[in-house]
Every structure is written in structure tokens, then in C-alpha cells.
Protein backbone atom coordinates (compact mmCIF):
# COMPACT_ATOMS: atom_id res chain seq x y z
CA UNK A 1 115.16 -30.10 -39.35
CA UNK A 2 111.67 -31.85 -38.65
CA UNK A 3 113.31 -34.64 -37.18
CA UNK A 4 115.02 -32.31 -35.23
CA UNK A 5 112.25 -31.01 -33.76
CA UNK A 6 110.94 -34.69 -33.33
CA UNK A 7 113.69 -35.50 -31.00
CA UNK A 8 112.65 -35.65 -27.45
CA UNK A 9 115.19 -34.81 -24.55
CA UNK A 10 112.81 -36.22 -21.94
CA UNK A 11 112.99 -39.60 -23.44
CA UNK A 12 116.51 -39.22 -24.50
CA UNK A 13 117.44 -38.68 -20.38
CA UNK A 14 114.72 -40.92 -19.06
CA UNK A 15 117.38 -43.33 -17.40
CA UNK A 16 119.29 -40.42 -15.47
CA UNK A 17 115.53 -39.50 -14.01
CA UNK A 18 115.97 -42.84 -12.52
CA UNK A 19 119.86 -42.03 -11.04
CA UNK A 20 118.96 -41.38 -7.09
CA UNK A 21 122.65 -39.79 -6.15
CA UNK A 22 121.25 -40.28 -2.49
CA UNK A 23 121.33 -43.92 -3.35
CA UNK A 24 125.10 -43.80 -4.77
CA UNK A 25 126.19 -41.69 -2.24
CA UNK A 26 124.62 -44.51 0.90
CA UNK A 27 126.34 -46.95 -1.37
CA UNK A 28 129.73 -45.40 -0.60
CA UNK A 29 129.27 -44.84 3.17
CA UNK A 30 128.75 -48.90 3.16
CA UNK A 31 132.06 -49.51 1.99
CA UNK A 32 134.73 -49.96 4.01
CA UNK A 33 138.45 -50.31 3.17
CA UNK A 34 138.74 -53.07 6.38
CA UNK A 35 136.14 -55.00 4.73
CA UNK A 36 137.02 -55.54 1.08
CA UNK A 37 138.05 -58.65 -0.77
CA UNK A 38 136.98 -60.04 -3.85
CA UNK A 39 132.81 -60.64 -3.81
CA UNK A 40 132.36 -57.46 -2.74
CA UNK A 41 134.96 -55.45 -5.00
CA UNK A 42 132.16 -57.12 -7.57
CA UNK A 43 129.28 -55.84 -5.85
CA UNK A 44 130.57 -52.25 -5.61
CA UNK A 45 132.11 -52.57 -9.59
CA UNK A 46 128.12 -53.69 -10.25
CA UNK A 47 126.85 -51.40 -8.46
CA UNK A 48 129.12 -48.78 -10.13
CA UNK A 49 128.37 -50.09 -13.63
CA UNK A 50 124.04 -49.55 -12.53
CA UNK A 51 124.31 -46.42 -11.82
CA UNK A 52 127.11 -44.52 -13.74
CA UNK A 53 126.46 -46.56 -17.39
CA UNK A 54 123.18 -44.81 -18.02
CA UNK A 55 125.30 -41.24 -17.32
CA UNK A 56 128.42 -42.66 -19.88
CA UNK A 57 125.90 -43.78 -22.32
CA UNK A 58 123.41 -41.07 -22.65
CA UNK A 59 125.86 -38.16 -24.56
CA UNK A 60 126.84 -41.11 -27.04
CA UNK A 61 123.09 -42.18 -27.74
CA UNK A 62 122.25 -38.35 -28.45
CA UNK A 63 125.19 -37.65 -30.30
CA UNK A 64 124.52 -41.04 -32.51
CA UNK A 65 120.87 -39.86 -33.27
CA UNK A 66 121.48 -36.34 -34.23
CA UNK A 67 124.49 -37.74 -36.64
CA UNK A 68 121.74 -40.13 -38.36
CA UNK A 69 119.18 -37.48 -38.38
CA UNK A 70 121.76 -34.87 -40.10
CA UNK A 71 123.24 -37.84 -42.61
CA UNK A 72 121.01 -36.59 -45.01
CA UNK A 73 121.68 -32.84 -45.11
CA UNK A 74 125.38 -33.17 -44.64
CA UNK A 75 125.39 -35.59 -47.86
CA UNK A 76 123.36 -32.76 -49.56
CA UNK A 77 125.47 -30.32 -48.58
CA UNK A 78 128.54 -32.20 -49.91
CA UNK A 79 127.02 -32.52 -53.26
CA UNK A 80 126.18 -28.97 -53.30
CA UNK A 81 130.08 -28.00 -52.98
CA UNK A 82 131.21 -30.69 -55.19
CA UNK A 83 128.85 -29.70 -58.47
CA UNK A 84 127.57 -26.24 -57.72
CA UNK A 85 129.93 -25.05 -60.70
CA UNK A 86 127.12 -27.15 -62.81
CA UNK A 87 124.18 -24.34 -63.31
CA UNK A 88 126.99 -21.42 -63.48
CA UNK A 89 128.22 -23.43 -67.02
CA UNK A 90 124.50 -23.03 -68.06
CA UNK A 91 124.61 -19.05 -66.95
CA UNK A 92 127.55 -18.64 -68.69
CA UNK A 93 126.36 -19.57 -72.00
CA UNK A 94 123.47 -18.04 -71.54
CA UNK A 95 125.68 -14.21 -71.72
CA UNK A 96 127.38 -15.92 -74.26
CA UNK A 97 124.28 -15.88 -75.83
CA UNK A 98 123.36 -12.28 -75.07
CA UNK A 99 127.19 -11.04 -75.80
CA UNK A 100 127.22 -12.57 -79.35
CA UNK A 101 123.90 -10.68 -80.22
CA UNK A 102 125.25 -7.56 -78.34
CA UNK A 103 128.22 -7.81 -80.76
CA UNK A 104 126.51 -8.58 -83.71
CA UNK A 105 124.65 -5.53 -83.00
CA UNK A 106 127.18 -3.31 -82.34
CA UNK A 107 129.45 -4.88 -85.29
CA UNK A 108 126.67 -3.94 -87.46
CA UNK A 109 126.71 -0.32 -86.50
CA UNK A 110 130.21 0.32 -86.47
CA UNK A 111 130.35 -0.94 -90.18
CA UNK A 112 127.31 0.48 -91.12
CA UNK A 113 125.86 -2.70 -92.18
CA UNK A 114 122.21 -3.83 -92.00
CA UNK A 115 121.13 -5.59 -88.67
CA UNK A 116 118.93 -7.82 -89.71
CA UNK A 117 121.03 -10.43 -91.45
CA UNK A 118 124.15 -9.84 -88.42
CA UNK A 119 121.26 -10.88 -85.55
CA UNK A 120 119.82 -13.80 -87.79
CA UNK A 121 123.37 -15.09 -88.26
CA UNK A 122 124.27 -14.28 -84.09
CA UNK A 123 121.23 -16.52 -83.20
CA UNK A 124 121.93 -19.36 -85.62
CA UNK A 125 125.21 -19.73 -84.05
CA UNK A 126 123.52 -19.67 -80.73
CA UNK A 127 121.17 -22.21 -82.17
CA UNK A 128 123.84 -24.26 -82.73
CA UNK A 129 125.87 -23.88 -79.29
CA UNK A 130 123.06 -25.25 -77.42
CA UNK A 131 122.14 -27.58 -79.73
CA UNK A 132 125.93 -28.93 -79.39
CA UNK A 133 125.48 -28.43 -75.52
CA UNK A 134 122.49 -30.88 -74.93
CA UNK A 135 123.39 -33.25 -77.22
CA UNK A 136 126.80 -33.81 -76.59
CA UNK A 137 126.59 -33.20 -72.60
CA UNK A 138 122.84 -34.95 -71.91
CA UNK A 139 122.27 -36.81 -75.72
CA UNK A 140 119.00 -34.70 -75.20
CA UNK A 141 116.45 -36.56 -77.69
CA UNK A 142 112.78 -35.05 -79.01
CA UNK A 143 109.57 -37.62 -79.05
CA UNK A 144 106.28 -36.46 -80.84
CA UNK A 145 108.75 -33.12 -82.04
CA UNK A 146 106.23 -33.53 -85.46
CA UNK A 147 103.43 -31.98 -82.87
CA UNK A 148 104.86 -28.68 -83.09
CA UNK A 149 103.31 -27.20 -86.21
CA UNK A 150 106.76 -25.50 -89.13
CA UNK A 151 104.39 -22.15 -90.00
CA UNK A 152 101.32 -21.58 -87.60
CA UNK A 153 100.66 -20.69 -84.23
CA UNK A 154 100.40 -22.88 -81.09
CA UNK A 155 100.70 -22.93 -77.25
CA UNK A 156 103.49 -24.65 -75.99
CA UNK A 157 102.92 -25.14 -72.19
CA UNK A 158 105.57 -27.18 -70.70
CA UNK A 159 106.97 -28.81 -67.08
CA UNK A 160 109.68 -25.81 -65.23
CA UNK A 161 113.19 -27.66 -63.97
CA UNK A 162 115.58 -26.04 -61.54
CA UNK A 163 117.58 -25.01 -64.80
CA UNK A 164 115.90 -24.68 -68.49
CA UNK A 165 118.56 -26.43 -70.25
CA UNK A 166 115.83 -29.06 -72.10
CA UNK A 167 113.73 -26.21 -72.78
CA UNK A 168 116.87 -24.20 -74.64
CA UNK A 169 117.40 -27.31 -76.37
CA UNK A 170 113.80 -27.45 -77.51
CA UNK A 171 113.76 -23.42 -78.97
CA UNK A 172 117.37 -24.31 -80.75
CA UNK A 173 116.20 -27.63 -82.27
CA UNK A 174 112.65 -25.63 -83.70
CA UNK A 175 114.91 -22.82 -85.02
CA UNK A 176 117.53 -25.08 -86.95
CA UNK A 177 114.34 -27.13 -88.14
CA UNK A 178 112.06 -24.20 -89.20
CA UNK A 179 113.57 -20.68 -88.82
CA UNK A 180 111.52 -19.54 -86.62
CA UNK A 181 111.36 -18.63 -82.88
CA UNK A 182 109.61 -19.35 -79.94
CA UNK A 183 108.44 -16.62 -78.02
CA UNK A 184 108.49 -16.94 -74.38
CA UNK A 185 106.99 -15.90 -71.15
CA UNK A 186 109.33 -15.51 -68.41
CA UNK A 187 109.47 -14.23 -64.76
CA UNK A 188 109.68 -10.24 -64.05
CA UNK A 189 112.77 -10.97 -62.02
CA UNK A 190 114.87 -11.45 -65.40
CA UNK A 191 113.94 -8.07 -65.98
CA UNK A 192 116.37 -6.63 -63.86
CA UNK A 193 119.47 -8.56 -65.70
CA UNK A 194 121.96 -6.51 -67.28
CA UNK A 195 121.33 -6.61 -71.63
CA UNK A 196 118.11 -8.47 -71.01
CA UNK A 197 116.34 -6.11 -73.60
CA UNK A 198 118.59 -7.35 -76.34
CA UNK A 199 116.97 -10.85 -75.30
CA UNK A 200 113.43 -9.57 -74.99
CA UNK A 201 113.92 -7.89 -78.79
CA UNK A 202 116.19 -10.30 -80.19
CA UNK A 203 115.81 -13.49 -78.43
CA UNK A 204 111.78 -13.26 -78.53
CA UNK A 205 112.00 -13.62 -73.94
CA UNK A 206 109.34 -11.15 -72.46
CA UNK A 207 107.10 -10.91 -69.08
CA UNK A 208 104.14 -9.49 -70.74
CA UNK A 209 100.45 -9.82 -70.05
CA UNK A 210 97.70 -11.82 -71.72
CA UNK A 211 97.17 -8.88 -74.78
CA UNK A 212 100.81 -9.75 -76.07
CA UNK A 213 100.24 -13.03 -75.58
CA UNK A 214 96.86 -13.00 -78.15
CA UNK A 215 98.42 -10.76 -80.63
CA UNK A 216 101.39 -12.90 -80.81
CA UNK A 217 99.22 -16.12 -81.36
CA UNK A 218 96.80 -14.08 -83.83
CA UNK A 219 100.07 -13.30 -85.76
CA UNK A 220 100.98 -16.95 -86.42
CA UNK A 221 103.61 -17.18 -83.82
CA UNK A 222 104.63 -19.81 -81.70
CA UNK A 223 104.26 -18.90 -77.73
CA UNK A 224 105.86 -21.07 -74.53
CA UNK A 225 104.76 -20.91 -71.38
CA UNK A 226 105.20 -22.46 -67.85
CA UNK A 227 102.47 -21.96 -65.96
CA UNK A 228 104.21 -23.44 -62.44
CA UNK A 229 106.66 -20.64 -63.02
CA UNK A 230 109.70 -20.26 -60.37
CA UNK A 231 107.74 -21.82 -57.65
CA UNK A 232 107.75 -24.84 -59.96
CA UNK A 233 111.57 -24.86 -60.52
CA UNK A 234 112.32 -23.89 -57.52
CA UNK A 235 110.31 -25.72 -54.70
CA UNK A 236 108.96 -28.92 -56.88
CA UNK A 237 110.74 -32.32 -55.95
CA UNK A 238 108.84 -34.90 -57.38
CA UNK A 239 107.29 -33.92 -60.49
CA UNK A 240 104.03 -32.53 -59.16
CA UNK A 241 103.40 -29.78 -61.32
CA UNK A 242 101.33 -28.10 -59.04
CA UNK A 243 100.26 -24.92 -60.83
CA UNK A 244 97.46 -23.54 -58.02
CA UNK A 245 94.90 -21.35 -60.07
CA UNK A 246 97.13 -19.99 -62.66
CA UNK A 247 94.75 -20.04 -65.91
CA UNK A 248 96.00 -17.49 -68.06
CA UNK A 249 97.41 -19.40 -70.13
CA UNK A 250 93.60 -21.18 -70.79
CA UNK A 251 92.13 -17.97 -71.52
CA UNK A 252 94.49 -16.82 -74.53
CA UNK A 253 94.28 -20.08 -75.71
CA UNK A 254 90.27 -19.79 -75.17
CA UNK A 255 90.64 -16.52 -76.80
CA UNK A 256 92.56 -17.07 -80.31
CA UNK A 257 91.63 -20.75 -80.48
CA UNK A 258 95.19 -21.95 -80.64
CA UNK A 259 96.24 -25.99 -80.20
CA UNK A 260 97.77 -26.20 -76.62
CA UNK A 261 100.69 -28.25 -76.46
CA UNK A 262 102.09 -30.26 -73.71
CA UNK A 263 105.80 -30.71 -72.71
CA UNK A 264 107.68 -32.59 -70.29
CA UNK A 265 111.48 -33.42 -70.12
CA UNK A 266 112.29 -36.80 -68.48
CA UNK A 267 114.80 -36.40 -65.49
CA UNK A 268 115.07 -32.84 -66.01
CA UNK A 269 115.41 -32.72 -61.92
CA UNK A 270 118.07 -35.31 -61.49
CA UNK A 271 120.38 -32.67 -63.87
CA UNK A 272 120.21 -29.87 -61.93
CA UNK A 273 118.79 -30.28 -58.04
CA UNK A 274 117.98 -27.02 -55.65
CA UNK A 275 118.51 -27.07 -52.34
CA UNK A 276 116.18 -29.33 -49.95
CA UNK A 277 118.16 -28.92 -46.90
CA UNK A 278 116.69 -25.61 -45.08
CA UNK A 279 113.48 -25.51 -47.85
CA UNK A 280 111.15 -23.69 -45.18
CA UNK A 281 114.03 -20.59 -45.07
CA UNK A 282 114.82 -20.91 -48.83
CA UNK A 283 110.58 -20.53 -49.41
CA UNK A 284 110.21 -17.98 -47.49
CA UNK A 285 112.72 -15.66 -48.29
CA UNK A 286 111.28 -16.42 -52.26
CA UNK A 287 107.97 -15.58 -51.01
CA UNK A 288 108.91 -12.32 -49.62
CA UNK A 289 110.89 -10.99 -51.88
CA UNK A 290 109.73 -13.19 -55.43
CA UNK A 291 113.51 -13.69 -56.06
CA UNK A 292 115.03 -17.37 -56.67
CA UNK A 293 117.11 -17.15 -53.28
CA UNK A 294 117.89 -20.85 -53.48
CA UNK A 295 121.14 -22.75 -53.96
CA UNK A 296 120.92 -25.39 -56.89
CA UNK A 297 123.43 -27.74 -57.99
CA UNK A 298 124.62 -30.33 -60.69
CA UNK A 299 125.17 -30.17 -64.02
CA UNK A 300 124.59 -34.66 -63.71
CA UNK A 301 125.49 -35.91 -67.35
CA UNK A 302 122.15 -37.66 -67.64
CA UNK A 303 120.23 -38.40 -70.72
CA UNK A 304 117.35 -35.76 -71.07
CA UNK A 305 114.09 -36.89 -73.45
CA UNK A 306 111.71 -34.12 -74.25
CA UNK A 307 108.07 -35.35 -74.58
CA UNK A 308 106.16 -33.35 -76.77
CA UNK A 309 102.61 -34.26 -76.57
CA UNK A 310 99.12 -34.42 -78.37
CA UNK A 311 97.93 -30.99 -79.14
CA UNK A 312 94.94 -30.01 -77.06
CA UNK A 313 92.51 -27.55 -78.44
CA UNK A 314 89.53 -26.14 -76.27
CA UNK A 315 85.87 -27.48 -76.39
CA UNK A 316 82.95 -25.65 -77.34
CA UNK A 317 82.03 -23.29 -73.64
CA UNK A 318 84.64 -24.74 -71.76
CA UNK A 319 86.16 -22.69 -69.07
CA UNK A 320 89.05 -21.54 -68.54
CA UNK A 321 89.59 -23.65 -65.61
CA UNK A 322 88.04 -26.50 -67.68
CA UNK A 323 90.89 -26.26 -70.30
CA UNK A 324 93.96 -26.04 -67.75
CA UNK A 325 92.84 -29.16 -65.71
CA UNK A 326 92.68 -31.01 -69.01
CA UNK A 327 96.50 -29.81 -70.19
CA UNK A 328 97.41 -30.29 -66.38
CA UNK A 329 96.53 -33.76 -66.42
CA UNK A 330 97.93 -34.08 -69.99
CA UNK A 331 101.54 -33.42 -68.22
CA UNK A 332 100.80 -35.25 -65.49
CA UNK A 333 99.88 -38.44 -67.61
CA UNK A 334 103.29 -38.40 -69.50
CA UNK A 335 105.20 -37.38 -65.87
CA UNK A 336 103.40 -40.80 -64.64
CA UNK A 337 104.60 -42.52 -67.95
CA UNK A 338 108.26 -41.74 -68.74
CA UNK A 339 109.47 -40.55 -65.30
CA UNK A 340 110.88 -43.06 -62.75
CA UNK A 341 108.56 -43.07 -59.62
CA UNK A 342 111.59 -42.45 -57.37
CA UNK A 343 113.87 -39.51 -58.69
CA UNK A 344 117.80 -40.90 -58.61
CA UNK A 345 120.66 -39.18 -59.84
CA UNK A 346 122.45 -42.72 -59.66
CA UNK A 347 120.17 -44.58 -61.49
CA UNK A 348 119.72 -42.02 -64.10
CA UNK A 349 123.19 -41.39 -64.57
CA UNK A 350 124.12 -45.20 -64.65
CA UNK A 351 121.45 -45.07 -67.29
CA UNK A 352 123.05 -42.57 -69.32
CA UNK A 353 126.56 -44.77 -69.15
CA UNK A 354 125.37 -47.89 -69.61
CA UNK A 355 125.64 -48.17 -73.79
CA UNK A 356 129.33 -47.53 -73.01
CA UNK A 357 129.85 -49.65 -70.19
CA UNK A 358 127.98 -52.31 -72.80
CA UNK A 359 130.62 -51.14 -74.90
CA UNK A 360 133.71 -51.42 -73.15
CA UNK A 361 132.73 -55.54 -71.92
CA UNK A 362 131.64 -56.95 -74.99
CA UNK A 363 134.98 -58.39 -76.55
CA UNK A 364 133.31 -58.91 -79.42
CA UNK A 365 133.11 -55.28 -80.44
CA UNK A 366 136.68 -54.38 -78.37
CA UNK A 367 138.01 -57.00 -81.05
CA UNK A 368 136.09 -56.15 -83.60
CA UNK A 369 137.93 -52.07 -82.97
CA UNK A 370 141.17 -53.63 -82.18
CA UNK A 371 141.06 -55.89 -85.51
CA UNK A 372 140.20 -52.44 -87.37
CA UNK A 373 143.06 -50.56 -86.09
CA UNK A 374 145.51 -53.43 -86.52
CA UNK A 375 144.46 -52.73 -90.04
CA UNK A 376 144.86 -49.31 -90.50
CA UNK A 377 148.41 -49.83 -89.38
CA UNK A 378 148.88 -52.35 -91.43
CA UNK A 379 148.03 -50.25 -94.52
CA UNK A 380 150.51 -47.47 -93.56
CA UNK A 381 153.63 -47.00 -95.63
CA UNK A 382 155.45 -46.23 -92.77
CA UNK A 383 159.46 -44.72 -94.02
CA UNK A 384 162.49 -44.50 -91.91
């Protein structure tokens, strides 16, 4: 759309400014049927092609520059109807998620069992599902993982994609490693989704204020936040993590004394994509209203590394402003380090393929497998 409003009809029809019609019209009178023959059936035909070409050519010119102005979108918006299905398979195990504790719940009641040991064995199986998920569907992989402490408490402030899948990943892979869940800080918008207060009391998800926060911290727990919230997810398309003057996460860490811990997942935003085309509408309408009115799309089987960085603890009367510039920059640092400059769902998909397209061309190995199964038939006792 901006280079829509670059384009410049003025310029566009310059030549037909330059079109006198008195001029073609005196060029007619002069002709006379008596008087043609050959040189000047030329000079009329130039004449013709001076001043009707820039007319012919003109609706071609602007309908060739609004095409390669709207290339772009129109790609976008092919994508968008090709993998929107991509975040939905996400949504949909996330109420799987919510239905299996639901059940559990309910299964519990109706038998008159204890809950306790139904819930803990509903979220080890959702443990496991998206631990399957983002291994098997992005080979998701954890650096520095050792950072995150088995049986204290710590801050875990980490980079918002269009669609949490690396940071589901990250809560599943802590709980199958140490028991124990993450508590998280989400927007107030999930608060008006159907069963989310089975995941607020079950799944440890909740929008409360800086008290819970320090009480949960004080108690040992492990908290996650994202301090570029929706706007982050939503409106962010080049790693920026522009986070404005959102400190609250620096004063409960000021406050209990906590390590702060910071977390990035490399191409996180060629996975899942929102919407570019029409940003300005899709921004304001979110600003306006606070809900994530914005298409997003993929579902890109690309490899996803989570980054899991040095734990930061506060200085001796720093600020709180102090203390989120220095975790800011910590993100920033390992954006600058793993991420590719230019985000490209090609190149990180070809990435993602490339052991098995190493696989499939080296004859060595494709003998090596063939040679192996010639074997195993060989070995069968195969009866008529």
C-alpha cells in the first residue's frame, strides 16, 4: 500500500499532457484522398504512431506498475490460503490439551477417585504430545537447557513468535526432565477462552499482577514471561524485540532476587508468519480493541533451536530499568548470533532438509541400506 500511495498519476500521464487534439485534428484536414501515394501514407502512419502511441501505451505502463507493486501482497496472500491450516494444528492440540485435563478431572469424580494423581498423569501425557510434536515436526533442539535450575526458582524471560510452539516445547521438555512446571504469564485476552480456568489451575497459565508473580518466585517456583507480549508476536518482523517501557518483570526480579533467564528460539518467525499485507489495518484494529485480529499462517517444517542463556541476576541499586536493558540486550545479543540477518522460509526450510537430501545422493550410504536389506532377505526362510 505505500507504494501505492507513491505512485504518481501526473507523471504516469505526462505524455498525453503533451497530445494537442487541435494538432491531430489540422493533421487530418491536410489530407486529401486526391493526393495520397506512398511517402505520404508514411507521413500520416508517423504522424499517427506520434500522437496515438503515448494514448495505447499509457493504460499498459500503469497496469504493469501496479502488477509489480502488488507482486508482493498477492504472493503473501497465496501463502496465506495455501498454509493457514498450519497455526489451527497448534490450536487444536492445545484443547487437546485442556480436554484431556477436563476428562481426567471429570473421570476422577465420576469414580470417586483422588485428583491429584488423574491431573499429574493428564499432563504427563500432554508433556509428551508436544514433546513428540516439536521434535518430530521441527527436530526442536535445547542449547544451555543446564541454565534452568531442577528445584529453585528463576525468571525465565523469553523472545514472543506469532505461535508459542518452541515455548510449549520448552515447559514439556522441563516437566519430563524435572517434574515440575513452569508458571506463566499470559495476555488477559485468553481469559475469555472457554475451560481456560482448568489451564490457569492445572496448567500453571495466569494474567496476574506483580504480587503473584513474587510469591510464586519466593515459593521456589519457576516463572516465564514475555515482556513484548502480543504486540511482539503479532507486529514484530525481524527479531526486534522491542519491549517499550515494560519493566515489571525487572522489579519482581529486583524484588525476590531471582536469576533472570534469557530465551530465544532460532527461526521461530519463519514457522509461523502473520499477516504483513494490510499491517496498518491489522494494528489498529489490535490497538483498539487489544485482541490478536491478525491472520497468521504456516506451520513451515523448519528446524527450531531454543537458546537458553546465561542467567542474569541484578546488581547492587540497579534500577529497574537498569536490569531490563541488560536482559534486553542479552536477547538481542543471541538474536544477532544464531538468527540469519535476512528471515527466509526457503532457506530455513532447505536447511531443515538438507541431512536428507545429503542422504538420499550419497551412494555410499544408499548402498550401504540397499546391501543391508539385500541381507535381511537373504536370511529369510521364505516357504511356499
Amino acid at each position: 500500500m505505500k507504494d501505492m500511495r507513491n505512485l504518481k498519476m501526473e507523471d504516469m500521464m505526462g505524455t498525453l499532457r503533451n497530445v494537442n487534439l487541435d494538432d491531430v485534428a489540422e493533421a487530418m484536414k491536410k489530407l486529401s484522398t486526391d493526393k495520397l501515394n506512398v511517402e505520404n501514407i508514411g507521413q500520416v502512419k508517423n504522424a499517427m504512431v506520434k500522437y496515438v502511441d503515448p494514448i495505447m501505451k499509457t493504460p499498459k505502463v500503469i497496469g504493469s506498475k501496479l502488477f509489480e507493486m502488488s507482486k508482493p501482497a498477492l504472493q503473501e496472500v497465496g501463502l496465506f490460503m495455501v498454509t493457514f491450516l498450519g497455526p489451527w494444528l497448534f490450536l487444536l492440540l492445545c484443547y487437546l490439551s485442556t480436554a484431556l485435563v477436563s476428562f481426567s478431572k471429570y473421570l476422577s469424580e465420576r469414580l470417586q477417585k483422588p485428583e491429584a494423581p488423574a491431573i499429574h498423569r493428564a499432563i504427563a501425557l500432554i508433556a509428551n504430545m508436544w514433546s513428540a510434536f516439536t521434535t518430530l515436526y521441527h527436530d526442536q533442539t535445547f542449547e544451555g537447557l543446564e541454565h534452568i535450575p531442577k528445584d529453585s526458582s528463576a525468571l525465565l524471560v523469553w523472545y514472543h513468535g506469532p505461535v508459542p510452539v518452541d515455548y510449549f516445547g520448552l515447559v514439556a521438555k522441563i516437566y519430563k526432565r524435572d517434574g515440575r512446571m513452569i508458571n506463566t504469564i499470559v495476555d488477559r485476552c485468553l481469559l475469555m477462552l472457554p475451560g481456560f480456568e482448568n489451564v490457569e489451575k492445572y496448567l500453571k497459565a495466569s494474567a496476574a499482577g506483580k504480587g503473584y508473580c513474587v510469591d510464586l518466585l519466593e515459593n521456589g517456583e519457576l516463572l516465564a514471561v514475555a515482556p513484548g507480549g502480543s504486540r511482539e508476536a503479532l507486529f514484530d518482523e525481524s527479531y526486534s524485540s522491542d519491549w517499550g517501557d515494560r519493566t515489571g518483570f525487572a522489579k519482581v526480579a529486583l524484588l525476590t532476587g531471582a536469576p533472570v533467564i534469557p530465551i530465544f528460539t532460532e527461526n521461530i518467525r519463519e514457522a509461523y508468519c502473520t499477516m504483513s499485507t494490510g499491517r496498518k489495518i491489522w494494528r489498529y484494529i489490535f490497538d483498539k480493541t487489544r485482541l490478536p485480529m491478525i491472520p497468521i499462517y504456516g506451520g513451515f517444517p523448519v528446524k527450531l533451536t531454543t537458546h537458553i542463556g546465561t542467567p542474569i541476576r541484578a546488581n547492587r541499586d540497579e534500577t529497574a530499568h537498569q536490569l531490563k536493558e541488560r536482559v534486553q540486550a542479552a536477547i538481542e545479543d543471541m538474536i544477532s548470533t544464531y538468527q540469519r540477518p535476512q528471515p527466509s522460509i526457503t532457506e530455513a526450510v532447505m536447511d531443515r532438509m538438507a541431512p536428507v537430501i545429503q542422504t538420499l545422493t550419497d551412494h555410499e550410504m544408499l548402498e550401504a541400506g540397499l546391501a543391508q536389506v539385500s541381507d535381511v532377505f537373504n536370511n529369510l526362510n521364505l516357504q511356499e
